[in-house]
Protein backbone atom coordinates (compact mmCIF):
# COMPACT_ATOMS: atom_id res chain seq x y z
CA UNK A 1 -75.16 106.06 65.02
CA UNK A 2 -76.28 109.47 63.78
CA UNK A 3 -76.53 109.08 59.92
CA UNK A 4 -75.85 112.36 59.55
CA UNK A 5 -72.10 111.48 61.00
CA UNK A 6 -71.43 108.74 59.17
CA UNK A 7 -72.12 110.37 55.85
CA UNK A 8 -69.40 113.03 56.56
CA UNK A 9 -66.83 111.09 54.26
CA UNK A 10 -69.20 111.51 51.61
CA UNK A 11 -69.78 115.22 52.48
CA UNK A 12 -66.47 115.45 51.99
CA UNK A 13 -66.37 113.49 48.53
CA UNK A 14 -69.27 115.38 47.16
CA UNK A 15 -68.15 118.92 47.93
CA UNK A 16 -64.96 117.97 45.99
CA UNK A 17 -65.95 116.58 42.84
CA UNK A 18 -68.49 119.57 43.30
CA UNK A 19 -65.46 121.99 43.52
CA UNK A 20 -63.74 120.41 40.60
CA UNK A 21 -67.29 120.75 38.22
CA UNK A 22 -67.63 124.51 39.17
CA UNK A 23 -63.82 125.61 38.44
CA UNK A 24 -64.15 123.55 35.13
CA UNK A 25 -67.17 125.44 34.59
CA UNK A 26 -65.79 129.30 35.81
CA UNK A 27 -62.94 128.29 33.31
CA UNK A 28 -65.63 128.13 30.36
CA UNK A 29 -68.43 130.58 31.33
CA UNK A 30 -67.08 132.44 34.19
CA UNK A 31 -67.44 132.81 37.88
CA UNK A 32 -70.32 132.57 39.82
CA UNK A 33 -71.80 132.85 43.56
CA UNK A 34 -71.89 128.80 43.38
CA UNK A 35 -67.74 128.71 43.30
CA UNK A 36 -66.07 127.43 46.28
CA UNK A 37 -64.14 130.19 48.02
CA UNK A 38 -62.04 129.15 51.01
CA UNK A 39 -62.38 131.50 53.63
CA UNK A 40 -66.20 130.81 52.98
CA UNK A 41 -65.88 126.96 52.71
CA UNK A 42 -63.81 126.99 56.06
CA UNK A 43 -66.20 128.81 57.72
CA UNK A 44 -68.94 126.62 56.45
CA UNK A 45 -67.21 123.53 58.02
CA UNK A 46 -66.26 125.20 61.33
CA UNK A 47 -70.27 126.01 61.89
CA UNK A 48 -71.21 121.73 61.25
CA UNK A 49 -68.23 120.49 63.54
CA UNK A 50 -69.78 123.28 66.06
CA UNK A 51 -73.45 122.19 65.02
CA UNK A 52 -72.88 118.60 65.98
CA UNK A 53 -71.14 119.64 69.14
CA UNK A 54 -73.71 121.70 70.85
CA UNK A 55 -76.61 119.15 71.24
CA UNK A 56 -74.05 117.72 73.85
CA UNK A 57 -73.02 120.82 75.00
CA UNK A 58 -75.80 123.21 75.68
CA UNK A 59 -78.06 120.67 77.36
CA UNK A 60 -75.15 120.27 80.27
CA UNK A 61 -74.75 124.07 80.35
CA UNK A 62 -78.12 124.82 80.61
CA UNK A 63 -79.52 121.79 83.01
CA UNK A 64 -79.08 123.84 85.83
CA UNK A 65 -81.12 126.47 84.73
CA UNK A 66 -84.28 124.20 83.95
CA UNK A 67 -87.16 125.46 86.09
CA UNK A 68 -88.78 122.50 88.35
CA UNK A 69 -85.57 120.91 87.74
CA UNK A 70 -82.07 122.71 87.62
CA UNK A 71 -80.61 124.04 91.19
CA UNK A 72 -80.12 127.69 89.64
CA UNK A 73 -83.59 127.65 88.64
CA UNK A 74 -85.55 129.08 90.75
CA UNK A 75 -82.37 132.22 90.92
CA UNK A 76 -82.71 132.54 87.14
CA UNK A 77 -86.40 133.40 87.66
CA UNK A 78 -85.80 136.01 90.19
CA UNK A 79 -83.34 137.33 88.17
CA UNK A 80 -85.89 137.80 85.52
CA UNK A 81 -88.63 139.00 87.47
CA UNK A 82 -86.35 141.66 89.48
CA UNK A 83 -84.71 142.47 86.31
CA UNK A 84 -88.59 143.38 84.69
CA UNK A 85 -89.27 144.88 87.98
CA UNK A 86 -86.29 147.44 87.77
CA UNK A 87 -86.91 148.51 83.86
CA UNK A 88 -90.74 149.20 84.37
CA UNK A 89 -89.33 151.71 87.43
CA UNK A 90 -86.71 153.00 85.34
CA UNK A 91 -88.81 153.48 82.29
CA UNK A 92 -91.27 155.30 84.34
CA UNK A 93 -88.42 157.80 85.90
CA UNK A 94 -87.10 158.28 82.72
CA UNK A 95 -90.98 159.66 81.40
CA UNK A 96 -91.32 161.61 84.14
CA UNK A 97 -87.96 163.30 84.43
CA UNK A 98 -88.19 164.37 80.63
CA UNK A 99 -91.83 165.40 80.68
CA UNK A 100 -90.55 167.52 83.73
CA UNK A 101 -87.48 169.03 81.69
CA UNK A 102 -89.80 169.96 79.25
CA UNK A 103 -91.90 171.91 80.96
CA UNK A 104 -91.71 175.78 81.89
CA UNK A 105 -90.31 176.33 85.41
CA UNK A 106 -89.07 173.19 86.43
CA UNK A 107 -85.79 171.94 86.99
CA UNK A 108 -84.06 170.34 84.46
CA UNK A 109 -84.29 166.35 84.84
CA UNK A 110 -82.51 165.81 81.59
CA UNK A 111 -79.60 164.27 83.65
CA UNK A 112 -82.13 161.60 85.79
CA UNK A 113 -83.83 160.96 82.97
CA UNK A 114 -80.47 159.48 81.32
CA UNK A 115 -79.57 157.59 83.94
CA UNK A 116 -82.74 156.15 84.33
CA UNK A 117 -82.93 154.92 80.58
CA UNK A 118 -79.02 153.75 81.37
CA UNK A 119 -80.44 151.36 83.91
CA UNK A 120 -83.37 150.48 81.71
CA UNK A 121 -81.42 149.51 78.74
CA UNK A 122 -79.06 147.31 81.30
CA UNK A 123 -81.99 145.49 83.23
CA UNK A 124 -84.55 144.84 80.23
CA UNK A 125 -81.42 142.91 78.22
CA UNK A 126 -80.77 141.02 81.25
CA UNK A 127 -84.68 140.92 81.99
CA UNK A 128 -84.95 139.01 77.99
CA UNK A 129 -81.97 137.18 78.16
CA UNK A 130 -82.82 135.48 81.78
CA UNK A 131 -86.58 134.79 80.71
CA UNK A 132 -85.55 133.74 77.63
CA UNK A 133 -83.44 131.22 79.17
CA UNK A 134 -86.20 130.01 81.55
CA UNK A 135 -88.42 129.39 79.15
CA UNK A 136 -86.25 127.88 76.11
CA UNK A 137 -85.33 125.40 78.58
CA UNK A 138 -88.44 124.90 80.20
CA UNK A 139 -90.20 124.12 76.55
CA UNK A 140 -87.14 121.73 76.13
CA UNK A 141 -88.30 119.36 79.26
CA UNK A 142 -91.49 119.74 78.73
CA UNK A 143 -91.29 118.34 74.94
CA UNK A 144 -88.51 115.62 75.47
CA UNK A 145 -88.52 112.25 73.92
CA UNK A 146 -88.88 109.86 76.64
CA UNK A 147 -91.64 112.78 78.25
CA UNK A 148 -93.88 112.91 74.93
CA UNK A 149 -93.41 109.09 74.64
CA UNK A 150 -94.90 108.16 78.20
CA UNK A 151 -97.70 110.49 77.13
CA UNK A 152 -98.83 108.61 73.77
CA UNK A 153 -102.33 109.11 72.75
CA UNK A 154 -102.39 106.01 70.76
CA UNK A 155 -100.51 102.14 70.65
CA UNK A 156 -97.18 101.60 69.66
CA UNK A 157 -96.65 101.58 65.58
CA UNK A 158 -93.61 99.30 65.96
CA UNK A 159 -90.76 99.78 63.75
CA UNK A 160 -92.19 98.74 60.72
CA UNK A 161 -92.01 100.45 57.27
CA UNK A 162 -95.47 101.91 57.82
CA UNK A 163 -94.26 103.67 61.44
CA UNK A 164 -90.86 104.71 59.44
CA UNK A 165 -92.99 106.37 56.44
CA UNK A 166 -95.10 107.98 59.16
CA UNK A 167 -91.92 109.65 61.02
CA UNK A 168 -90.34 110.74 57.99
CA UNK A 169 -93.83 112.41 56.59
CA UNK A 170 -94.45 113.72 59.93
CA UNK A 171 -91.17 115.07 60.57
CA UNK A 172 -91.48 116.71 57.29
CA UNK A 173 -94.32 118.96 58.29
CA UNK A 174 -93.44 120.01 61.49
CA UNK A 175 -90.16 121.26 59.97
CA UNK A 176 -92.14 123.03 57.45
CA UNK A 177 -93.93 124.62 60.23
CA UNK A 178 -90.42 125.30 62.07
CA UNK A 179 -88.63 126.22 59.38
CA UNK A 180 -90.93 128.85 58.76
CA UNK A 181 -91.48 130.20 62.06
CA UNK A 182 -88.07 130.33 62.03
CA UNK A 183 -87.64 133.20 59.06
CA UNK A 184 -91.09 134.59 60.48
CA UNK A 185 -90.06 135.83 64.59
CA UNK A 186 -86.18 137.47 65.16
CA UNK A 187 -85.34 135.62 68.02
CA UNK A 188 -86.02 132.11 65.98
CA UNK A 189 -84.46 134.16 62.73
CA UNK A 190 -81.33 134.71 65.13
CA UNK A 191 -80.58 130.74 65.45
CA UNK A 192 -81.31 130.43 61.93
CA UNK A 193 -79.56 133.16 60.05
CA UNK A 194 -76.35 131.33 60.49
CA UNK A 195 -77.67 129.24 57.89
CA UNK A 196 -78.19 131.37 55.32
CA UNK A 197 -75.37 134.31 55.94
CA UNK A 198 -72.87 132.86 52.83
CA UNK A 199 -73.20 134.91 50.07
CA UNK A 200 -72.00 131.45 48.21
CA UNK A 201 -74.40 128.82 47.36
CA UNK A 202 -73.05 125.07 47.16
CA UNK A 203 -72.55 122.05 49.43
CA UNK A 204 -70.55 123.56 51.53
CA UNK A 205 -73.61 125.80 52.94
CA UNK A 206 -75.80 123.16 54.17
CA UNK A 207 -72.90 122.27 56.43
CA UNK A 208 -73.03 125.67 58.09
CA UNK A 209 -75.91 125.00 60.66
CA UNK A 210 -77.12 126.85 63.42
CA UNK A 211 -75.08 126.06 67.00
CA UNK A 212 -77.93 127.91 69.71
CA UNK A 213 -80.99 125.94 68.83
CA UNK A 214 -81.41 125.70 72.69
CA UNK A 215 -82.58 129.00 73.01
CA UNK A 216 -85.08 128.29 70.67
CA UNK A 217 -88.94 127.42 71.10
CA UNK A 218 -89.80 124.73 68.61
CA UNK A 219 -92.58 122.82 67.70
CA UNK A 220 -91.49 119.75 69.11
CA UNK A 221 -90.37 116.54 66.91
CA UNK A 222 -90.99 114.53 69.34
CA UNK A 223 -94.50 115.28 69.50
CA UNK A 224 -94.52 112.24 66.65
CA UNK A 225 -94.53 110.13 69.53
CA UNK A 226 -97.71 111.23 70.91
CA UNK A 227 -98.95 108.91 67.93
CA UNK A 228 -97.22 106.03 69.06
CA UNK A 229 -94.23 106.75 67.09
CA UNK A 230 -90.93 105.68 68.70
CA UNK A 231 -88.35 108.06 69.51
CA UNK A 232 -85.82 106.17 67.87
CA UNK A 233 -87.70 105.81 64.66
CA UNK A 234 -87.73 110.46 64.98
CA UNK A 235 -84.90 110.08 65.28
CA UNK A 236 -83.94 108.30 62.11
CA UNK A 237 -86.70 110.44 60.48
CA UNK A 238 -84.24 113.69 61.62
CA UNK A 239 -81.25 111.85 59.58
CA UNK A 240 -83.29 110.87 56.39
CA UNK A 241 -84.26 114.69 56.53
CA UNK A 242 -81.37 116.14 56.62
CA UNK A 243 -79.31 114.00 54.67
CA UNK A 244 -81.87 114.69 51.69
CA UNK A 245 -81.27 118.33 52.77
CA UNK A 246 -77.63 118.22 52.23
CA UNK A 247 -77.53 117.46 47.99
CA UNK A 248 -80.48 120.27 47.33
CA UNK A 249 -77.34 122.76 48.46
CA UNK A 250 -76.11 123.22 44.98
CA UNK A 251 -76.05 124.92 41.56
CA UNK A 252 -74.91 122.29 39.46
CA UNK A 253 -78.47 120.55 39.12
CA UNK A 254 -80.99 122.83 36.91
CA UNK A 255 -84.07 120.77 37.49
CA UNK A 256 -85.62 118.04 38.08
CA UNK A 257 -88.56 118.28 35.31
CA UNK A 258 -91.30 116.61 36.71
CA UNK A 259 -90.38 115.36 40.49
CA UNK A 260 -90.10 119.59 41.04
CA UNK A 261 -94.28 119.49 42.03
CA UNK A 262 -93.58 117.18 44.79
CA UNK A 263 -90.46 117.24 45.86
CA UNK A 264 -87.90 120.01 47.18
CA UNK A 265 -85.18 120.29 45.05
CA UNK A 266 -82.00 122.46 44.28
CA UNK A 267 -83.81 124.74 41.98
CA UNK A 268 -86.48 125.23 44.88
CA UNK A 269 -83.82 125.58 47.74
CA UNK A 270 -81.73 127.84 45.61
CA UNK A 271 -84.91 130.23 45.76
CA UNK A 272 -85.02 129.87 49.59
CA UNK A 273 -81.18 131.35 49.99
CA UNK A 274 -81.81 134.15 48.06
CA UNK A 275 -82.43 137.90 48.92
CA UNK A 276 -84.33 138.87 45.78
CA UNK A 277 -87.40 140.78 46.96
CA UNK A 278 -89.91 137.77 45.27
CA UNK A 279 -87.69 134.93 47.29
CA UNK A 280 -87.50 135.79 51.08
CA UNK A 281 -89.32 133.68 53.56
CA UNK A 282 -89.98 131.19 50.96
CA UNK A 283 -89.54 127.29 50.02
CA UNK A 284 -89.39 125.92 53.58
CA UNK A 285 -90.01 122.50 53.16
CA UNK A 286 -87.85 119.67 53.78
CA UNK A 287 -87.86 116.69 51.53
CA UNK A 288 -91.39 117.75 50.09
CA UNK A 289 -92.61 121.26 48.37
CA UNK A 290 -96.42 120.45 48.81
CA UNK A 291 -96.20 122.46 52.37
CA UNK A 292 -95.52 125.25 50.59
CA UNK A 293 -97.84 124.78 47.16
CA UNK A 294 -100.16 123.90 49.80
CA UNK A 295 -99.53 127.28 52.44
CA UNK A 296 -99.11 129.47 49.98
CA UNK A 297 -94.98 130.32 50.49
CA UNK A 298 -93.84 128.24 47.52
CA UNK A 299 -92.03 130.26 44.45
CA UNK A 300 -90.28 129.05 41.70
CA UNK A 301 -86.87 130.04 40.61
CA UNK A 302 -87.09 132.74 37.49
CA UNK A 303 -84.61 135.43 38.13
CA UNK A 304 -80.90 134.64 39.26
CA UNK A 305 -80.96 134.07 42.66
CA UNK A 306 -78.86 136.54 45.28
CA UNK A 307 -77.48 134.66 47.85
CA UNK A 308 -77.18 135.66 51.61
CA UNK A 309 -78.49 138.12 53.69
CA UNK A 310 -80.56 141.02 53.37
CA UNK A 311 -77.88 142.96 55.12
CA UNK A 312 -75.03 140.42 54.36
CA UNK A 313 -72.37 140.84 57.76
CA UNK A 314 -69.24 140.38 56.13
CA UNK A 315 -66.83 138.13 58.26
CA UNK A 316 -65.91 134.76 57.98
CA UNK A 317 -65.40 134.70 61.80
CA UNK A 318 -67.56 131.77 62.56
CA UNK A 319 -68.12 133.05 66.59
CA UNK A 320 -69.14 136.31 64.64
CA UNK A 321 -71.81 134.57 62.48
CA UNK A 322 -73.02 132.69 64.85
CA UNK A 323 -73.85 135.55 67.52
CA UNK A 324 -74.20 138.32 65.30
CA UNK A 325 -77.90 138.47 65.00
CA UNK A 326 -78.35 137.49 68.89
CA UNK A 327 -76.10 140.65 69.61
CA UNK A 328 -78.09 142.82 67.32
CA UNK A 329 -81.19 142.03 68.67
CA UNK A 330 -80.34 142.50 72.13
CA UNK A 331 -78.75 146.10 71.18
CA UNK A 332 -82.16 146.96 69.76
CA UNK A 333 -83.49 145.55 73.56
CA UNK A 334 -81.16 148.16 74.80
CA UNK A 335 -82.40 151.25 73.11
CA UNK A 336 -86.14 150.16 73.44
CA UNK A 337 -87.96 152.27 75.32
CA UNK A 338 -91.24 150.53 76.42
CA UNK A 339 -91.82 146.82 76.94
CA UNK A 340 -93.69 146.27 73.85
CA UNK A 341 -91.13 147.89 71.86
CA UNK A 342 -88.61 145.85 73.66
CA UNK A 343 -90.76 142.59 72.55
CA UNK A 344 -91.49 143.43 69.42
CA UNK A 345 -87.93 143.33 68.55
CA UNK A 346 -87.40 139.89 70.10
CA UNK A 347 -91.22 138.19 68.79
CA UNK A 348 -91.62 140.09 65.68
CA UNK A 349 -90.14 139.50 62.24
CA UNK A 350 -86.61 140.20 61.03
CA UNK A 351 -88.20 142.40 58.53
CA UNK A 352 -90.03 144.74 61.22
CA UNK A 353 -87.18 144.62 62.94
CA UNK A 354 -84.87 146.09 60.25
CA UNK A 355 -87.41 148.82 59.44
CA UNK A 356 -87.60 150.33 62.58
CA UNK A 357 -83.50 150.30 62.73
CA UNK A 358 -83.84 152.12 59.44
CA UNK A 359 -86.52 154.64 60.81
CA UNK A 360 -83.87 155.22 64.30
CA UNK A 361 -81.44 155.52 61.69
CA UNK A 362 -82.84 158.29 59.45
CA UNK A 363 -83.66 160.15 62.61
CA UNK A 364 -80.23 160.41 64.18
């Protein structure tokens, strides 16, 4: 079974005698961001029960999409390609017509040149979302398990302590290198805001996981098996990972003293949740910091940390957090005017992202 499943009666266990620490401690010293609050906490558990249930959900949904496999496939393609087809001819209207309403003596083809950036801003969304799909899913087959296991480079390790080690130490760096891709291109940052949107920092938050991983493109885990490591023994290298991810969610451990060079800890992962200037986009690692001493994105905790969001959303509607960024992101698709503003806004960082709204913004 998924380790990760069977610890949830100690989730459950820990957050409370968590809870009962910090109100003992608000009643001495006064409240902080690490204090349970429930609208937050319920929220936080609605996004894991919804975490663990689309891994079985989104691969049915989207099977039929799969190119060289699903039936809807090869539609979903077409879709894509007509929808590209349609925005580069709207987008070329929509130049011409207001070039032409600018000039003296012509007609005025203000009125074409709106409805041609109407249709734009309706067939590049569908254009991204479409290709999007085709090629999140795509990347999925092509990176399975069982695939990347028929492929191995070298023998089978077995299932010995060595192979185990190996899985867990190699899992570790290719989340690293996930992790930070993640905060580092929008359309990864959209799965993975959901993580960090709480303005609240304690166990409760590493329950609130991302639910639309599927329309992400990962470096693949399974790739561990291309080194004759089992897919099983990834597996069990995911759980180890995360359930050492789980206890590094809280305030109530300062430090570690000397284990804090090596390892990730809560003072480290306190430092990744925070929007202070000095702590965005860094500590990514997993169980170990040396990714990040070693990459150059590791800082240590000085200043208290702000938790949450650059531009924190607001809601505890867990549907809400969960699309919000997706929905942004597409609006921004929307009001793009030329395909590499359009895919800048998808591939880019958040933070370029967020500028240019700012810039649209101080023009209007």
């Amino acid at each position: 079974m998924d380790p990760t499943v069977v610890a949830v009666p100690v989730y459950f266990a820990t957050m409370g005698a968590e809870q009962r620490f910090l109100k003992a401690r608000a009643a001495r010293e006064g409240p902080s961001a690490a204090d349970y609050e429930r609208r937050d906490t319920i929220t936080s558990l609605s996004m894991g029960v919804a975490s663990l249930l689309a891994p079985i959900v989104m691969p049915r949904l989207l099977a039929p999409f799969t190119p060289g496999k699903g039936r809807h496939a090869k539609k979903l393609i077409a879709t894509a390609t007509a929808a590209t087809a349609v925005t580069m001819v709207a987008d070329r209207i929509a130049r011409r017509r207001a070039r032409r309403s600018e000039a003296p003596l012509h007609d005025d083809g203000t009125a074409v040149a709106d409805v041609a950036r109407n249709v734009a801003s309706v067939s590049s969304v569908v254009a991204v979302v479409a290709g999007g799909v085709a090629v999140t899913t795509a990347w999925a087959a092509l990176t399975s398990p069982h695939r990347m296991w028929e492929r191995r480079l070298v023998r089978d390790l077995g299932a010995g302590p060595i192979a185990l080690a190996t899985a867990v130490f190699g899992w570790d760096l290719i989340y690293y290198c996930n992790h930070r891709f993640m905060h580092e291109s929008r359309y990864m940052w959209a799965i993975h805001e959901v993580h960090h949107s709480s303005e609240r920092y304690n166990l409760s938050t590493a329950l609130r996981q991302p639910v639309a991983d599927a329309f992400g493109t990962f470096l693949p885990y399974s790739a561990l098996s291309l080194l004759g490591i089992r897919p099983e023994l990834v597996s069990t290298a995911r759980g180890i990972n995360l359930l050492y991810q789980y206890w590094i969610h809280t305030d109530t451990i300062r430090t570690l003293g000397p284990f804090e060079k090596v390892l990730n800890t809560p003072s480290h992962h306190r430092v990744h949740h925070g929007s202070n200037r000095q702590y965005i986009d860094r500590n990514h690692g997993s169980i170990l910091i040396l990714w990040d001493r070693l990459f150059g994105t590791f800082e240590p905790e000085r200043e208290r940390v702000v938790y949450g969001l650059t531009k924190n959303i607001k809601t505890f509607n867990p549907a809400r957090v969960a699309t919000h960024e997706h929905a942004e992101m597409l609006d921004d698709v929307a009001r793009s005017t030329t395909w590499r503003e359009r895919l800048s806004y998808v591939l880019r960082g958040p933070g370029w992202a967020y500028r240019q709204q700012a810039l649209r913004a101080a023009v209007v």
